[in-house]
C-alpha atoms as a PDB file:
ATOM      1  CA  UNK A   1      70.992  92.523 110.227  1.00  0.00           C
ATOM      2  CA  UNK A   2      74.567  93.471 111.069  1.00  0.00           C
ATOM      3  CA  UNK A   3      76.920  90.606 112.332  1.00  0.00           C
ATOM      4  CA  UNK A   4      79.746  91.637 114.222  1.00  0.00           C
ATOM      5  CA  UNK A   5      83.170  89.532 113.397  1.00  0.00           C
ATOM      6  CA  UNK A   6      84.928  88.376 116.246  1.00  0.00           C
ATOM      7  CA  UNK A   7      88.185  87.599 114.574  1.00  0.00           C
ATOM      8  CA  UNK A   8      90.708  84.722 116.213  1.00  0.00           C
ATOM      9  CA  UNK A   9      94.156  84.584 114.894  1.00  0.00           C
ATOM     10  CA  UNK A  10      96.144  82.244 115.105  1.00  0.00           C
ATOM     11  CA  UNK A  11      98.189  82.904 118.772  1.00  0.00           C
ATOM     12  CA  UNK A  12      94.821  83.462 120.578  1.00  0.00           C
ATOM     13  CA  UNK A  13      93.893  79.870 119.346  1.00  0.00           C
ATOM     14  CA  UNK A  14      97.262  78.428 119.588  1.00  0.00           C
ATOM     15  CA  UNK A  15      97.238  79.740 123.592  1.00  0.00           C
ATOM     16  CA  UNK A  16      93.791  78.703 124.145  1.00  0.00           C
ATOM     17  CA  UNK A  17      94.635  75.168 122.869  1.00  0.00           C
ATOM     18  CA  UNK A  18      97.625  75.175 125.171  1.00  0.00           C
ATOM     19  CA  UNK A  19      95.823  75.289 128.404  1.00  0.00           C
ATOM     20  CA  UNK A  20      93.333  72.783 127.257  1.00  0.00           C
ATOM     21  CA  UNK A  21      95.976  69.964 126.156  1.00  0.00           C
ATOM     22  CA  UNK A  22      96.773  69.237 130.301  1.00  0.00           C
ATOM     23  CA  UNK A  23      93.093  67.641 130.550  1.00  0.00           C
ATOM     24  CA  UNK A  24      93.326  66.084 127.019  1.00  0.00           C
ATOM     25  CA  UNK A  25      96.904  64.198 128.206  1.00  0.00           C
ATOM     26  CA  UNK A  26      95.102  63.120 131.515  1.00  0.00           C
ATOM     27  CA  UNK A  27      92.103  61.870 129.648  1.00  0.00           C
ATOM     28  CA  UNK A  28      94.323  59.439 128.358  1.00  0.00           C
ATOM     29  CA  UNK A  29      93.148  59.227 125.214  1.00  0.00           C
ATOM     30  CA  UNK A  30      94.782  56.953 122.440  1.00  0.00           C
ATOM     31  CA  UNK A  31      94.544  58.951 119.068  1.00  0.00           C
ATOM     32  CA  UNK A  32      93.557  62.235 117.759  1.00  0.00           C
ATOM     33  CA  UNK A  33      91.241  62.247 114.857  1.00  0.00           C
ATOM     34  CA  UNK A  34      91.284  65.382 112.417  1.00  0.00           C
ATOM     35  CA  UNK A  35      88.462  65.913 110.034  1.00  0.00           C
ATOM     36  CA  UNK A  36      90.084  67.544 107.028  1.00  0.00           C
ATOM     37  CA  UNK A  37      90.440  70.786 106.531  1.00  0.00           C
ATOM     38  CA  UNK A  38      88.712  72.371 108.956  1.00  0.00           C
ATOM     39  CA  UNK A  39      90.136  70.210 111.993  1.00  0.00           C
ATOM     40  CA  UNK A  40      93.572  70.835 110.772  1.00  0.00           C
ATOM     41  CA  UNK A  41      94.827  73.287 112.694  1.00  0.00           C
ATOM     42  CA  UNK A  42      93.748  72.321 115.935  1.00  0.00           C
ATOM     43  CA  UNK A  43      94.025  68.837 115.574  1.00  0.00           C
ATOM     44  CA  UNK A  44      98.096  69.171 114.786  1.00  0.00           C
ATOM     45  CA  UNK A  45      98.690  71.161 117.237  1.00  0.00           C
ATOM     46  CA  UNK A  46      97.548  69.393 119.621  1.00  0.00           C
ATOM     47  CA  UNK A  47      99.568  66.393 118.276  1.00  0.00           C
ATOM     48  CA  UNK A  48     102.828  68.755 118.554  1.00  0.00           C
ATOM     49  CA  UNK A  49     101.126  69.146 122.215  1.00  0.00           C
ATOM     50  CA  UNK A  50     100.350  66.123 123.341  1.00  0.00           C
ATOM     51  CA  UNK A  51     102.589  63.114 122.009  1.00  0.00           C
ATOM     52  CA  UNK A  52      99.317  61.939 120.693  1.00  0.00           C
ATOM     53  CA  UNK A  53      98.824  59.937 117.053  1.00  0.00           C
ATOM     54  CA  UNK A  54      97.045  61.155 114.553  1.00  0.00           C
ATOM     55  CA  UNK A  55      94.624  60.147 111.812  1.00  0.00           C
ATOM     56  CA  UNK A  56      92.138  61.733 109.577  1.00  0.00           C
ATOM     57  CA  UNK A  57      88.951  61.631 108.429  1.00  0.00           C
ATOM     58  CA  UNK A  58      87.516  63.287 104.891  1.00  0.00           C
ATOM     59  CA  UNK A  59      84.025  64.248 105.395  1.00  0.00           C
ATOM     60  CA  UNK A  60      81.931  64.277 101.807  1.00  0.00           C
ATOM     61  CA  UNK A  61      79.127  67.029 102.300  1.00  0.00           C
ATOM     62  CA  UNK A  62      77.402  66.446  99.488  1.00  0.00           C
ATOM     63  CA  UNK A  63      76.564  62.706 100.785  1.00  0.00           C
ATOM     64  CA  UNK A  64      77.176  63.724 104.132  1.00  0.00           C
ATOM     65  CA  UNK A  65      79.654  60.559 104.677  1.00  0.00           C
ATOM     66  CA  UNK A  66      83.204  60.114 106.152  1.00  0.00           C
ATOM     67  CA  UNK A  67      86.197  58.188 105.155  1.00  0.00           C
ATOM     68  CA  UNK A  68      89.309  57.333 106.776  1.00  0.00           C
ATOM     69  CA  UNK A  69      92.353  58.666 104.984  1.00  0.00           C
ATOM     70  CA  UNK A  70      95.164  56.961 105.608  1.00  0.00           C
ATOM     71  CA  UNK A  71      96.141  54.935 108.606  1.00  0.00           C
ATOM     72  CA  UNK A  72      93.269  53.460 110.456  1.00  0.00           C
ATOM     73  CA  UNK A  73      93.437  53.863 114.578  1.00  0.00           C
ATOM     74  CA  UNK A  74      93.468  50.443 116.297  1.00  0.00           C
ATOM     75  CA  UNK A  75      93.276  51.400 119.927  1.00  0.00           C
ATOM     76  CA  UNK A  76      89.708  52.466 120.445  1.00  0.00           C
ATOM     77  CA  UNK A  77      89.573  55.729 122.491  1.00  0.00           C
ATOM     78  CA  UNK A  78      89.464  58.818 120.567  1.00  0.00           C
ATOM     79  CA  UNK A  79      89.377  62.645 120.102  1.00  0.00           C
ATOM     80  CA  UNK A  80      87.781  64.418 116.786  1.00  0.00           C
ATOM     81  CA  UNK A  81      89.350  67.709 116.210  1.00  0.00           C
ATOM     82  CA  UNK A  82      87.306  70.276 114.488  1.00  0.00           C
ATOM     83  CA  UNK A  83      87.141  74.257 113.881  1.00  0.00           C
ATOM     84  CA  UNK A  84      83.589  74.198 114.499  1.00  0.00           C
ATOM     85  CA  UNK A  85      80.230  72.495 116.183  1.00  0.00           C
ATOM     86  CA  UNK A  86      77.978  74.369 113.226  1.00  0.00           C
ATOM     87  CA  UNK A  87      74.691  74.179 112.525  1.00  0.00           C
ATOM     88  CA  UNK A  88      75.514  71.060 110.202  1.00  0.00           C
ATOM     89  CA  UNK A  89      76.022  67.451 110.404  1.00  0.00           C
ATOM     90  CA  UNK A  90      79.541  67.370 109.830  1.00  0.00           C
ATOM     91  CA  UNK A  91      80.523  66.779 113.673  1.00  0.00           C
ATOM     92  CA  UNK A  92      77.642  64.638 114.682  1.00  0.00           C
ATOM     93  CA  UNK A  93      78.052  62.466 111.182  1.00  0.00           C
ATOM     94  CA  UNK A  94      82.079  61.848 111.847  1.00  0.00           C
ATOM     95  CA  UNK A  95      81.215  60.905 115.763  1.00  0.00           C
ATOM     96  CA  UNK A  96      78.672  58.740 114.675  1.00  0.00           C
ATOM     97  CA  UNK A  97      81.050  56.910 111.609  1.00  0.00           C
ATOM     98  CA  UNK A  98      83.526  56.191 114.653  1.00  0.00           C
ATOM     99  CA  UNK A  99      80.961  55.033 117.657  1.00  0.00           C
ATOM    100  CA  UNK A 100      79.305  52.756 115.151  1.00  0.00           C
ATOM    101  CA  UNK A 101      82.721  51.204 114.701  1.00  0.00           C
ATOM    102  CA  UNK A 102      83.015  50.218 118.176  1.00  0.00           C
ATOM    103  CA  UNK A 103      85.161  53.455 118.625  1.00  0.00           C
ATOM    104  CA  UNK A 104      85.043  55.698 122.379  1.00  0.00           C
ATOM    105  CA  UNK A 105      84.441  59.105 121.174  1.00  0.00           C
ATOM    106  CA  UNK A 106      85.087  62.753 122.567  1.00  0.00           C
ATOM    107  CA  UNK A 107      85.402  66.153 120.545  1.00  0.00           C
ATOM    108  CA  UNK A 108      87.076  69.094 120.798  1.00  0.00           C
ATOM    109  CA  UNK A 109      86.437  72.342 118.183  1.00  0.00           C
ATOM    110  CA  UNK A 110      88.322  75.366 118.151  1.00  0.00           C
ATOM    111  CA  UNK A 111      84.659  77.647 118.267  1.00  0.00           C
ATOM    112  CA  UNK A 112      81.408  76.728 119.188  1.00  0.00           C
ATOM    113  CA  UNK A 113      78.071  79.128 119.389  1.00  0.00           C
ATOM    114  CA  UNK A 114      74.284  79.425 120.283  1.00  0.00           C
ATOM    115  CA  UNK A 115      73.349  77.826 116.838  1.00  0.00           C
ATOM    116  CA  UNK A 116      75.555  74.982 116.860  1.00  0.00           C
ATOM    117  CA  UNK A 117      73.732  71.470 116.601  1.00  0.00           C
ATOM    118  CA  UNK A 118      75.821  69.574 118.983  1.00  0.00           C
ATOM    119  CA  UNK A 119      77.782  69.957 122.188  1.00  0.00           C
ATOM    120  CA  UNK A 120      81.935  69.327 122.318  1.00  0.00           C
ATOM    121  CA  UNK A 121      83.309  67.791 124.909  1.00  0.00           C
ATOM    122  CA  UNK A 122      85.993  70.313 124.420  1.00  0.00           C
ATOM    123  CA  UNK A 123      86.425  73.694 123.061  1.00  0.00           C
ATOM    124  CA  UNK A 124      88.269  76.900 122.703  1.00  0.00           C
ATOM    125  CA  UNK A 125      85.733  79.859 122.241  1.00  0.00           C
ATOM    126  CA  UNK A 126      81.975  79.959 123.168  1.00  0.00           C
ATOM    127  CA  UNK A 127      79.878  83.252 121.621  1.00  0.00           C
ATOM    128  CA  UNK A 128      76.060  83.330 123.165  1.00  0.00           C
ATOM    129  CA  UNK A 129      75.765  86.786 121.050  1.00  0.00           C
ATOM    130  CA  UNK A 130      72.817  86.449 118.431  1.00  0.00           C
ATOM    131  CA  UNK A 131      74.175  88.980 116.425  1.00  0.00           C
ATOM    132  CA  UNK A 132      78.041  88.240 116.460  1.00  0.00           C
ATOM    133  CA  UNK A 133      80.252  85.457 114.571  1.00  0.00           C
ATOM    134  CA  UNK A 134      83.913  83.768 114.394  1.00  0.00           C
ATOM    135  CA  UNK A 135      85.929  84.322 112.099  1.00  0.00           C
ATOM    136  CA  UNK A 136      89.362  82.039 111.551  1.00  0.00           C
ATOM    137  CA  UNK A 137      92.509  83.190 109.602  1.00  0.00           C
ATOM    138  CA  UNK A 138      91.503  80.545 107.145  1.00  0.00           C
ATOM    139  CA  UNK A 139      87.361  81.744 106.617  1.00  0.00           C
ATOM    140  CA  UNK A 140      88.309  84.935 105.985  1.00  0.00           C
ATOM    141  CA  UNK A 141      86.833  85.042 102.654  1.00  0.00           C
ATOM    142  CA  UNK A 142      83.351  84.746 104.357  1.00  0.00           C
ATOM    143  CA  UNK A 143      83.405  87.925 104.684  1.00  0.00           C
ATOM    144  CA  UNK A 144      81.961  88.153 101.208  1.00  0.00           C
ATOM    145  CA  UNK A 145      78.066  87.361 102.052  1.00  0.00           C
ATOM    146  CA  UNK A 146      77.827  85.361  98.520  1.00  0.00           C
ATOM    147  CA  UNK A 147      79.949  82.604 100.552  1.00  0.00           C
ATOM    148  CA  UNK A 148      76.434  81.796 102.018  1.00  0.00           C
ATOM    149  CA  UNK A 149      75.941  80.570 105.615  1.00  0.00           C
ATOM    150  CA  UNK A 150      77.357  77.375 105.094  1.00  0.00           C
ATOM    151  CA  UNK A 151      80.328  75.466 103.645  1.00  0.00           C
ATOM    152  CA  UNK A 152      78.002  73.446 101.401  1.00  0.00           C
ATOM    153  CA  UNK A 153      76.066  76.580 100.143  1.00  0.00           C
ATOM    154  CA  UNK A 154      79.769  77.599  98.444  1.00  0.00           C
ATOM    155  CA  UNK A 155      79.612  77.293  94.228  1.00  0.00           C
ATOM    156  CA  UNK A 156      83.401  78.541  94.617  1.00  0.00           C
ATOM    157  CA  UNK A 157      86.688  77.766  96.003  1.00  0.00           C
ATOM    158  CA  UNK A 158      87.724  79.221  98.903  1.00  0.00           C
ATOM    159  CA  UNK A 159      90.297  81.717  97.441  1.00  0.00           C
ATOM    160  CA  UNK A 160      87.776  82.541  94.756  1.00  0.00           C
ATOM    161  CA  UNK A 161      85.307  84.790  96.880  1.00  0.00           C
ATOM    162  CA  UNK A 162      88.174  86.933  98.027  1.00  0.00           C
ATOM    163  CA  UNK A 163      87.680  90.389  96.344  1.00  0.00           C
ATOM    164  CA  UNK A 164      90.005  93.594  97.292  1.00  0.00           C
ATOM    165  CA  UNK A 165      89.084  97.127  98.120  1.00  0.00           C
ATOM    166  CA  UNK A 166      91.977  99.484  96.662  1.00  0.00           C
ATOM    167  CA  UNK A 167      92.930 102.927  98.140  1.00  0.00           C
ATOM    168  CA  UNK A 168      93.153 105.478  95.448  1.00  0.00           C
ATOM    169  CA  UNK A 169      96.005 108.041  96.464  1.00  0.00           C
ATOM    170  CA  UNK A 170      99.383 106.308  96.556  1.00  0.00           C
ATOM    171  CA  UNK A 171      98.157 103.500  94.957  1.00  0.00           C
ATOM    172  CA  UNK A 172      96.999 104.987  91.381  1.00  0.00           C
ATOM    173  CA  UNK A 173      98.074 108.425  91.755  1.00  0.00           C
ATOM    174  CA  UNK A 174     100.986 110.058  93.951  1.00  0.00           C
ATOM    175  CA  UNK A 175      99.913 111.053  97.423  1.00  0.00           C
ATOM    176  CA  UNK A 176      97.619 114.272  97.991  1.00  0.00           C
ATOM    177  CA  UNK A 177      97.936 115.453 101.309  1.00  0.00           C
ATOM    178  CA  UNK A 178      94.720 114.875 103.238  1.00  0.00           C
ATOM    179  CA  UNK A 179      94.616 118.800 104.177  1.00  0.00           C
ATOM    180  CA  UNK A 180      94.259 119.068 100.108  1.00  0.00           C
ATOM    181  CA  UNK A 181      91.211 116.592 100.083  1.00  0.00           C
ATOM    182  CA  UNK A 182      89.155 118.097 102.982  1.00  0.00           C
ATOM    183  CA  UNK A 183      89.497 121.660 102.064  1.00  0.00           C
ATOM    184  CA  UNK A 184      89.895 121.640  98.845  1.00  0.00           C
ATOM    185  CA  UNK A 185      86.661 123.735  97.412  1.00  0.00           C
ATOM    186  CA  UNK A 186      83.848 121.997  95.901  1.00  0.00           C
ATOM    187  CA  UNK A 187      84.207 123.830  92.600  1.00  0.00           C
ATOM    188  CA  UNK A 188      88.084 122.276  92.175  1.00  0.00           C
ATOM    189  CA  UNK A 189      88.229 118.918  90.765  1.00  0.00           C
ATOM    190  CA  UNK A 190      91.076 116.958  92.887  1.00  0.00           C
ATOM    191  CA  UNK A 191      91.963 114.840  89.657  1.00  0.00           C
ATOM    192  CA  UNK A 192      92.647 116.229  85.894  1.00  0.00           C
ATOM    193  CA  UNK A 193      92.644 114.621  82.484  1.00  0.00           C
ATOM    194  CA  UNK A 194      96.397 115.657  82.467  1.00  0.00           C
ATOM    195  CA  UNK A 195      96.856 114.402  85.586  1.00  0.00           C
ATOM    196  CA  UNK A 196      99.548 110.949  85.401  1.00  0.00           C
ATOM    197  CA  UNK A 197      98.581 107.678  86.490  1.00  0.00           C
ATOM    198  CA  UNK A 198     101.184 106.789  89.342  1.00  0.00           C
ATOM    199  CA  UNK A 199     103.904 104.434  87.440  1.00  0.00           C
ATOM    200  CA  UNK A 200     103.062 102.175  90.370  1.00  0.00           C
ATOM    201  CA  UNK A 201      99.535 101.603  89.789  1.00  0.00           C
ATOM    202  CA  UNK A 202      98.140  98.480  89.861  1.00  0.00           C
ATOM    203  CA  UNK A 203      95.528  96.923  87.134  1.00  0.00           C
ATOM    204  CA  UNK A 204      92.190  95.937  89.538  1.00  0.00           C
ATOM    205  CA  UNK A 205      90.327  93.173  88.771  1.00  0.00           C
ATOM    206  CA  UNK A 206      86.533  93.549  87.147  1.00  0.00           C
ATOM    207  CA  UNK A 207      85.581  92.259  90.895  1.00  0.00           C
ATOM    208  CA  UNK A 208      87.633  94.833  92.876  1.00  0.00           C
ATOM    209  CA  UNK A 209      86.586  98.154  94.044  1.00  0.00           C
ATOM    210  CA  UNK A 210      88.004 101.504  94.889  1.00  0.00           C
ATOM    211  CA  UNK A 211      87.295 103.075  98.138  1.00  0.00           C
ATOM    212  CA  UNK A 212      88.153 106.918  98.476  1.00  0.00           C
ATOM    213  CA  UNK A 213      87.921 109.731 101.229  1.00  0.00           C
ATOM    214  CA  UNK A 214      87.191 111.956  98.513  1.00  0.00           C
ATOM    215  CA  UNK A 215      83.717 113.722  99.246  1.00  0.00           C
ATOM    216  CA  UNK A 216      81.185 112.690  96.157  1.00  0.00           C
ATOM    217  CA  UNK A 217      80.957 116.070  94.902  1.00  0.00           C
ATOM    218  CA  UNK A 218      84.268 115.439  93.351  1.00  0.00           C
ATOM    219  CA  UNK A 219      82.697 112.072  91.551  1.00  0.00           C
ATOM    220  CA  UNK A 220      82.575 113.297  88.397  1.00  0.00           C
ATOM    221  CA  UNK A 221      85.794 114.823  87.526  1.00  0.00           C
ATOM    222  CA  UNK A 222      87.353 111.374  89.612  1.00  0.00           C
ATOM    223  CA  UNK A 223      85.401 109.308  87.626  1.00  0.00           C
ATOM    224  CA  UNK A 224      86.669 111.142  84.413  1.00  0.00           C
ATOM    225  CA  UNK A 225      90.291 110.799  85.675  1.00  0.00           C
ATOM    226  CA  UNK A 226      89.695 106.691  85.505  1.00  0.00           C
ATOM    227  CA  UNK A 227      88.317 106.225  82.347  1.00  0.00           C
ATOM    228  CA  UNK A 228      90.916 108.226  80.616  1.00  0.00           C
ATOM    229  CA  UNK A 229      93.125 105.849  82.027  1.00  0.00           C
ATOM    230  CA  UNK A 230      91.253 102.842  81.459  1.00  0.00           C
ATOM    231  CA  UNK A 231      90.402 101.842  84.637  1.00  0.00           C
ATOM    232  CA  UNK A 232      86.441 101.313  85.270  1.00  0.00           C
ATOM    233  CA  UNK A 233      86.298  99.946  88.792  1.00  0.00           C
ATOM    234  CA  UNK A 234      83.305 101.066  90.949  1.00  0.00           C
ATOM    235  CA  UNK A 235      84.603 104.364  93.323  1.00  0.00           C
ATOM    236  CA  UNK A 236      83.056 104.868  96.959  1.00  0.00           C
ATOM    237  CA  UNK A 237      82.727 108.205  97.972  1.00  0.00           C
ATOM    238  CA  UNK A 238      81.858 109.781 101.386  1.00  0.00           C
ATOM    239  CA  UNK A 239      79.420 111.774 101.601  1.00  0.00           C
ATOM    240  CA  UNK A 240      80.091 115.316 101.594  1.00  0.00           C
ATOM    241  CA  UNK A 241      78.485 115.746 105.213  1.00  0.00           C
ATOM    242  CA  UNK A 242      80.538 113.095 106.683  1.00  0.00           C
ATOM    243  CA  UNK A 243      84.000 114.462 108.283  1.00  0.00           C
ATOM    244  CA  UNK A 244      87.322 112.664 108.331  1.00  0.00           C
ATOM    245  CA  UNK A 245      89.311 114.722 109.833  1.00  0.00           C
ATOM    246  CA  UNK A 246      91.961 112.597 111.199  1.00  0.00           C
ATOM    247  CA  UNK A 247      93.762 109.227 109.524  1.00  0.00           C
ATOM    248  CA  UNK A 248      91.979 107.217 112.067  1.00  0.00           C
ATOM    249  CA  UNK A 249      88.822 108.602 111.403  1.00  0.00           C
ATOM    250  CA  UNK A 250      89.447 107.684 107.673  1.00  0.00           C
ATOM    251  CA  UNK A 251      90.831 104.536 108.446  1.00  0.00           C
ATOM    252  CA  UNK A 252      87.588 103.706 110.030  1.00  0.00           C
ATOM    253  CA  UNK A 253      85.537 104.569 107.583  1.00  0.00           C
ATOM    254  CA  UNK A 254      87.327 102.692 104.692  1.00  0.00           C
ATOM    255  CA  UNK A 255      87.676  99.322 106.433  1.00  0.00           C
ATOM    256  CA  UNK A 256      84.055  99.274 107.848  1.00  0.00           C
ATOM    257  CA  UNK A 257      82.902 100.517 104.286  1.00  0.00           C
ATOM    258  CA  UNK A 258      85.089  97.222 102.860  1.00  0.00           C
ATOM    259  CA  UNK A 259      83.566  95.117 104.794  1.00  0.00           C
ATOM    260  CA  UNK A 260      79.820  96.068 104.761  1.00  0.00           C
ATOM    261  CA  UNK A 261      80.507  95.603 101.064  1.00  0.00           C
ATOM    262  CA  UNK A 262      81.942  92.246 101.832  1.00  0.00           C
ATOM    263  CA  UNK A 263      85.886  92.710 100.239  1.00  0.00           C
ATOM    264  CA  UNK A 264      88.695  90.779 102.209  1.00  0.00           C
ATOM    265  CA  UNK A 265      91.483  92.533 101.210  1.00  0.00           C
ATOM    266  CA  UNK A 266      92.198  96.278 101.610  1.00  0.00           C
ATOM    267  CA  UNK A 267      95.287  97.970  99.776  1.00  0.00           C
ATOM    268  CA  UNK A 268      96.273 101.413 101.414  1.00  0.00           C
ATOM    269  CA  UNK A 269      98.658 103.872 100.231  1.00  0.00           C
ATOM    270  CA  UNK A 270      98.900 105.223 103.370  1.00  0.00           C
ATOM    271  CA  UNK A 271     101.411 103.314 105.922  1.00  0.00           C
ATOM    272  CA  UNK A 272      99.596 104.612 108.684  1.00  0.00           C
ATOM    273  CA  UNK A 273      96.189 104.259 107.563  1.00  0.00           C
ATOM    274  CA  UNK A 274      96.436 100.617 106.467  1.00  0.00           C
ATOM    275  CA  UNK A 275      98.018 100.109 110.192  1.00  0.00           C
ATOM    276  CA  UNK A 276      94.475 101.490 111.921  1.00  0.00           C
ATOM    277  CA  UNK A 277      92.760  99.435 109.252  1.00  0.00           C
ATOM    278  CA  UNK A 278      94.596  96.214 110.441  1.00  0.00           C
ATOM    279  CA  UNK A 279      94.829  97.104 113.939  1.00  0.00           C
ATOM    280  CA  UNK A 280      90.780  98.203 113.761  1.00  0.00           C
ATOM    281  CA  UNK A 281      89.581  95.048 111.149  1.00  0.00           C
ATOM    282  CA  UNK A 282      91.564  92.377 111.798  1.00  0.00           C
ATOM    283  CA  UNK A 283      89.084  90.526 109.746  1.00  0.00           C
ATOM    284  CA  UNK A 284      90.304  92.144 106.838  1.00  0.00           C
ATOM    285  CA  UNK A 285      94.198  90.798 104.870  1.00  0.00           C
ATOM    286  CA  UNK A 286      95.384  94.835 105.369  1.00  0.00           C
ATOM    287  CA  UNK A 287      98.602  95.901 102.907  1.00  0.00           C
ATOM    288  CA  UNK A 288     100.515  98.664 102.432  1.00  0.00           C
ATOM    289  CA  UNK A 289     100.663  99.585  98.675  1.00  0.00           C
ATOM    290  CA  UNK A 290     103.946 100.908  99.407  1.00  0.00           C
ATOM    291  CA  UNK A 291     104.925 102.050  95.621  1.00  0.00           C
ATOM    292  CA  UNK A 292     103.869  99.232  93.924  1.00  0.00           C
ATOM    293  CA  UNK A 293     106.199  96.802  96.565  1.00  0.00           C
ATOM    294  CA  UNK A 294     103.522  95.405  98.714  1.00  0.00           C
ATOM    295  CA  UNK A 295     103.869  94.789 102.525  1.00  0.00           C
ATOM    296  CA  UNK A 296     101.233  92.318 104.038  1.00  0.00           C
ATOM    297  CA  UNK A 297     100.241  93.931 107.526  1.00  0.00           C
ATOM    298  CA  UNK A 298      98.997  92.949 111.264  1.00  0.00           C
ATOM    299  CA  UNK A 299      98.214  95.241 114.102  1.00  0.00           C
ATOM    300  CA  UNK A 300      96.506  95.444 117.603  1.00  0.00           C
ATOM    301  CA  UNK A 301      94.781  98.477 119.039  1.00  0.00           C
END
């Protein structure tokens, strides 16, 4: 089953947190409580916001307990910040820790959904798709399906599942002109033993991957090309019946190939190509290989 990413970044959140801090000011509540790290965000921002003190809470999954952190709130009416109501216990275990302490309890979550097991008081985003998800700045890296459907399902750190998706020209070999790649005949390899590495190429990781326009009746002599150069990262072809005829048709088809394969980064050597990449996948940390001087990038369509 296909999930489609609906990507927030950080303004859309920031604005939609702005409108809602009027009715958290005249709720007159005395404390904001952020349960750490996925309350972070919200939770000081809305401190910036609202004049409001803060405290946290450190939620242990694995025993499914909280613990203050810190300063503990005296006055007794409160708000728990969170990025999400999820299908776990996380929000309905912290509520509970504070009510049983005599505490007056509201939340507030950045994202809520149709599978998530309790109800905020507050929040930013509601999806009633079946088939769609959010995606924060900071969960990118769920993009890689071993991740697992929940935080407590993770055998990694965060950082750890990310996993990049490399371009090949400009980025291991000098720039071919896309008019030489989709007309070149079948019969001419586009890459030769002789050929030189670029001086800027990078050295991949053993978990990376290579994603090329090149049609995959030029596999062989590309593959070739790589090992004489000691480079054995898997190489995605296109098919040699699917047509790219434009950079945003290629730009397309290499972001939404990264991500069905689950990679969070993508590394163009194409300026313009890693812009419709960004401005297309959002989801995805886009960069501009640039000659070996990376440029992180962020567009809108």
């Amino acid at each position: 089953m296909n999930i489609r990413n609906i990507y927030l970044d950080y303004n859309a959140i920031s604005l939609r947190l702005d409108t809602l801090a009027k009715d958290i000011m005249s709720a007159n509540f005395d404390g904001l409580v952020i349960i750490l790290r996925g309350g972070s965000f919200a939770g000081m921002h809305l401190a910036f916001l609202t004049g409001l003190p803060y405290y946290f809470l450190r939620y242990d999954r694995k025993i499914e307990k909280p613990a203050w952190l810190g300063n503990i709130p005296e006055k007794k009416r409160l708000l728990i910040c969170e990025d999400f109501a999820g299908m776990g216990k996380t929000l309905i275990n912290c509520k509970k820790f504070l009510v049983d302490l005599g505490y007056d309890v509201s939340t507030l979550v950045i994202c809520k959904d149709r599978k998530s097991a309790s109800t905020p008081d507050y929040y930013c985003f509601d999806c009633q798709e079946t088939n769609a998800r959010f995606l924060l700045p900071w969960e990118r890296y769920r993009i890689n399906p071993s991740t697992g459907t929940a935080s407590e399902n993770q055998e990694l750190l965060d950082h750890e599942y990310e996993r990049t998706a490399w371009d090949m020209d400009g980025v291991f070999i000098d720039g071919i002109k896309s008019a030489q790649i989709h007309n070149g005949s079948e019969g001419t390899p586009f890459l030769r033993d002789q050929d030189p590495i670029a001086k800027y190429a990078p050295v991949p990781l053993t978990q990376d991957i290579i994603i090329s326009s090149r049609p995959v009746s030029h596999k062989e002599s590309t593959e070739k090309w790589f090992r004489t150069h000691n480079i054995y990262v898997p190489i995605i072809f296109r098919d040699d019946d699917v047509e790219l005829s434009t950079l945003e048709s290629v730009a397309k088809w290499k972001g939404s190939r990264a991500i069905e394969l689950g990679f969070t980064h993508f590394v163009s050597g194409n300026s313009e190509v890693a812009l419709f990449i960004a401005a297309f996948y959002p989801e995805l940390r886009v960069i501009w290989w640039n000659q070996g001087h990376p440029i992180s990038l962020q567009a809108s369509k």
